[in-house]
Protein backbone atom coordinates (compact mmCIF):
# COMPACT_ATOMS: atom_id res chain seq x y z
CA UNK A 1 -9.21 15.92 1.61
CA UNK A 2 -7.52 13.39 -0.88
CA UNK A 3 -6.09 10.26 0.78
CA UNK A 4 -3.78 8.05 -0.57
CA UNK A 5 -3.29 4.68 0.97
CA UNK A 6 -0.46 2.12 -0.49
CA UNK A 7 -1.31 -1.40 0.54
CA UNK A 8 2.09 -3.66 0.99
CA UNK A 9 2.51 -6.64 2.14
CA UNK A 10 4.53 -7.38 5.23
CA UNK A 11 8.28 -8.10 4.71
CA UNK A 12 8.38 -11.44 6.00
CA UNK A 13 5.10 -12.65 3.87
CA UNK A 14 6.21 -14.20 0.59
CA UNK A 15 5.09 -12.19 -2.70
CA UNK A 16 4.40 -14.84 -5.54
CA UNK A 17 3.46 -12.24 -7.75
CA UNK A 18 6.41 -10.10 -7.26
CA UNK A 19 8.94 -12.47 -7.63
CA UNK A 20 7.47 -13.54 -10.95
CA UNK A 21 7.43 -9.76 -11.87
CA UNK A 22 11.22 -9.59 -10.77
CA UNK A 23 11.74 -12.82 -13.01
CA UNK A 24 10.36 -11.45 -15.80
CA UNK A 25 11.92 -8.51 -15.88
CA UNK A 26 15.59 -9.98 -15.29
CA UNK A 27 14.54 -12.16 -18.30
CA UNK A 28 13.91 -9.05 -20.18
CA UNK A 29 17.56 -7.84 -19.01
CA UNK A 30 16.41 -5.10 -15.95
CA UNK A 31 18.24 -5.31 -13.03
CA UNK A 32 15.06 -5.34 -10.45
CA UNK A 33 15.87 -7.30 -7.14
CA UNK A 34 13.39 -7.54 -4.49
CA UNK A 35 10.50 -6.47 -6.28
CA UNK A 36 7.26 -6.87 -3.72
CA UNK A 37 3.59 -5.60 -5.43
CA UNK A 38 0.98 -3.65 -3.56
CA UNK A 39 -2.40 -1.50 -4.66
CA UNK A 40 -2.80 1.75 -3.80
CA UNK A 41 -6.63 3.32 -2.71
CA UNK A 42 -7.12 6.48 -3.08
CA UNK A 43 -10.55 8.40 -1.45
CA UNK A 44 -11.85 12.15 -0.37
CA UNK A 45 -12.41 12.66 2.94
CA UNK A 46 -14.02 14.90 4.91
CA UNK A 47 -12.10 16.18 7.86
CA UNK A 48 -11.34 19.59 9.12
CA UNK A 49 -7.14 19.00 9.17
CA UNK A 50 -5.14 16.68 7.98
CA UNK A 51 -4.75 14.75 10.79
CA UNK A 52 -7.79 14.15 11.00
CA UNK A 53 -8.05 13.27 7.67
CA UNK A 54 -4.82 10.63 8.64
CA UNK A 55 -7.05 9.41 11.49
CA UNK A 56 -10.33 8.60 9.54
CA UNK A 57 -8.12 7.20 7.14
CA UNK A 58 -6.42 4.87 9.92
CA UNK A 59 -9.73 3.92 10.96
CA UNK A 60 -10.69 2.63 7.52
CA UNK A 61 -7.62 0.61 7.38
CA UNK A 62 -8.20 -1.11 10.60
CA UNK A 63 -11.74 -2.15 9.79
CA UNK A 64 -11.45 -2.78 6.13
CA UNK A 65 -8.81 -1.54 3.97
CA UNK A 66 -6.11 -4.03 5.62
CA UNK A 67 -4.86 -7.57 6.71
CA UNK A 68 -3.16 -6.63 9.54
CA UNK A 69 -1.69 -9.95 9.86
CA UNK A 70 -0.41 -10.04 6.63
CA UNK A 71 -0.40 -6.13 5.15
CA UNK A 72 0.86 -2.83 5.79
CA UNK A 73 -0.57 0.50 5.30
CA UNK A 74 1.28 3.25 4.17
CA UNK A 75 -1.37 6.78 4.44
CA UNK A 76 -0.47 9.83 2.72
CA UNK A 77 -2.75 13.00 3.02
CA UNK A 78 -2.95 14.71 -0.54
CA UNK A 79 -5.07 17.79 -0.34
């Protein structure tokens, strides 16, 4: 099964990177507030149901994918 994980960080961890984004695109005239940037990983695994796919996926997360202390994971099942 296709997994889709979408890395964030926390909401009370500072983005640097987003707020220069949101900078530069209110300097380019967009109205973009509270811009925050991620990275999304996307994998095939095998499971027999998507839950299980969701809890393989979880796994990975925990022991690799993600700062906990600093990160969120958001998992989405695919296929």
């Amino acid at each position: 099964m296709k997994i889709k994980v979408t890395v964030q960080l926390k909401p009370a961890i500072l983005d640097p990177q987003g707020k220069a984004v949101e900078q530069g695109l209110q300097t380019l005239g967009f109205n973009a507030r509270h811009v925050r940037i991620g990275r999304a990983i996307e994998f095939d695994v095998e499971a027999p149901t998507p839950e299980a796919a969701r809890a393989e996926a979880q796994k990975m997360c925990e022991a690799l994918l993600v700062n906990p202390i600093m990160e969120k994971a958001i998992i989405e099942v695919l296929s």
